[in-house]
Protein backbone atom coordinates (compact mmCIF):
# COMPACT_ATOMS: atom_id res chain seq x y z
CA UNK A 1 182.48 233.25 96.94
CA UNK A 2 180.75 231.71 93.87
CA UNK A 3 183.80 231.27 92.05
CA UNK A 4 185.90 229.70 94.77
CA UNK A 5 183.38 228.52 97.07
CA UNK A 6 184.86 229.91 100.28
CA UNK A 7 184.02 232.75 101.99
CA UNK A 8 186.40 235.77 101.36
CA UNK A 9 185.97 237.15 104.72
CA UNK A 10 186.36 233.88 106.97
CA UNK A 11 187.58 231.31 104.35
CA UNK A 12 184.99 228.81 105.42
CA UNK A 13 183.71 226.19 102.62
CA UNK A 14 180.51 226.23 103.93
CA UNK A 15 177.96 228.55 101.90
CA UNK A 16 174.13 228.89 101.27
CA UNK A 17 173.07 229.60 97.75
CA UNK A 18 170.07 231.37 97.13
CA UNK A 19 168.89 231.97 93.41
CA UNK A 20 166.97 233.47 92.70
CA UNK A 21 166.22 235.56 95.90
CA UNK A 22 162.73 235.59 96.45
CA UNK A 23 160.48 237.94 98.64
CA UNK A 24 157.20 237.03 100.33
CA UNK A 25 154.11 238.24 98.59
CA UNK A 26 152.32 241.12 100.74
CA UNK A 27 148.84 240.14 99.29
CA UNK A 28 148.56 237.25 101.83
CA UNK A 29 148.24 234.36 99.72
CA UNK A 30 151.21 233.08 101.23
CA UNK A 31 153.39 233.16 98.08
CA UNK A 32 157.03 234.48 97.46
CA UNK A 33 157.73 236.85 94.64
CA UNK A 34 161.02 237.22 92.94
CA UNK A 35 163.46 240.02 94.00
CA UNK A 36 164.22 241.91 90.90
CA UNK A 37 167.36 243.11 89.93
CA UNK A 38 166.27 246.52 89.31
CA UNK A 39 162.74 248.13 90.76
CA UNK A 40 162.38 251.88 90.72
CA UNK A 41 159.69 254.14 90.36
CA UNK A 42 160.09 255.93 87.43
CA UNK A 43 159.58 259.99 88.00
CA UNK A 44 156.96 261.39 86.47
CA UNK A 45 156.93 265.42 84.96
CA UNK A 46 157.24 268.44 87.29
CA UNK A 47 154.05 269.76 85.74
CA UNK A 48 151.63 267.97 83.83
CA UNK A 49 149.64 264.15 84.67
CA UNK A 50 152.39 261.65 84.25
CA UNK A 51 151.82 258.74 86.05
CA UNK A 52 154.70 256.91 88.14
CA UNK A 53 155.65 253.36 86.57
CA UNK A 54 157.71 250.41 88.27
CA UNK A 55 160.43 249.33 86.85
CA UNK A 56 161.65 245.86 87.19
CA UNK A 57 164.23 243.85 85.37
CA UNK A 58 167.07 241.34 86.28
CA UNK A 59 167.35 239.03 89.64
CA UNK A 60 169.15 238.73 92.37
CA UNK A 61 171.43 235.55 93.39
CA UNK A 62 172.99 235.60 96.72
CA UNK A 63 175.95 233.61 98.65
CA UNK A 64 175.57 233.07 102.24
CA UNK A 65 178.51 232.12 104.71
CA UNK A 66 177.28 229.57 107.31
CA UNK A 67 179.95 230.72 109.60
CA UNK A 68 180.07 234.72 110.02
CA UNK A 69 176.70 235.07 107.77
CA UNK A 70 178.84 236.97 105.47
CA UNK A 71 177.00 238.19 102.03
CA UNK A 72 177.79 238.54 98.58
CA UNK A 73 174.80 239.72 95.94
CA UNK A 74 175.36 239.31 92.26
CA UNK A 75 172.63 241.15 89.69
CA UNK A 76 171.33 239.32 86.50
CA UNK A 77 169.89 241.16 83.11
CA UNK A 78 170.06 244.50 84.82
CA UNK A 79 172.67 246.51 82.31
CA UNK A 80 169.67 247.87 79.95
CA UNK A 81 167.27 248.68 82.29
CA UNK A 82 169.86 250.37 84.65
CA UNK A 83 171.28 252.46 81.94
CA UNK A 84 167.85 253.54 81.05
CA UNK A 85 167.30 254.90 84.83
CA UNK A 86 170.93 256.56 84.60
CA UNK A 87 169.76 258.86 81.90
CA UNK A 88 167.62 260.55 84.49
CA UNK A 89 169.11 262.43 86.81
CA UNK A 90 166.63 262.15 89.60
CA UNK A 91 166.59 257.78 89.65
CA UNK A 92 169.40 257.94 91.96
CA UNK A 93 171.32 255.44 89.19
CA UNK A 94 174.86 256.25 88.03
CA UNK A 95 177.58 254.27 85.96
CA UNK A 96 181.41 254.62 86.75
CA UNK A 97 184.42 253.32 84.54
CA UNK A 98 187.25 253.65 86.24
CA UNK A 99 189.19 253.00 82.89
CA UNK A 100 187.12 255.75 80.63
CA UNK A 101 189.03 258.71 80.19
CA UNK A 102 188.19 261.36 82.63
CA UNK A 103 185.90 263.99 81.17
């Protein structure tokens, strides 16, 4: 959708654009807060006092059909931080290639 401003499901010409996507604040100053890209909580040791850390990068842009409310997301600035969290098994992150050669 936000290279041929239609909507791939309906075809409609119609479309919101949000960017970034934003998030209201929960401390109830009645701000919004950007969506990042990327927020995890990092996993601290098995054994021993690590604390857990957020992890933020990126943001999120979205396309909205007016139509059939059809979605598409698209992530900014993310590769770095995601391939950080992919080198730990427990962040839930993984990178395919479907062109690498299979291992």
């Amino acid at each position: 959708m936000r290279t041929s401003r239609r909507c791939v499901k309906c075809q409609c010409p119609r479309l919101w654009h949000i960017d970034p996507v934003m998030i209201p604040d929960n401390d109830g100053s009645n701000l919004v807060a950007l969506l990042p890209g990327v927020a995890r909580l990092a996993s601290g040791a098995a054994t021993g006092g690590e604390l857990r850390q957020r992890i933020e990068a990126g943001r999120f842009e979205a396309w909205v059909c007016t139509a059939c409310g059809y979605t598409e997301w698209y992530a900014h600035e993310v590769n770095e931080t995601l391939a950080r969290l992919a080198r730990n098994p427990r962040s839930g992150v993984r990178h395919h290639d479907a062109d690498a050669p299979p291992a």
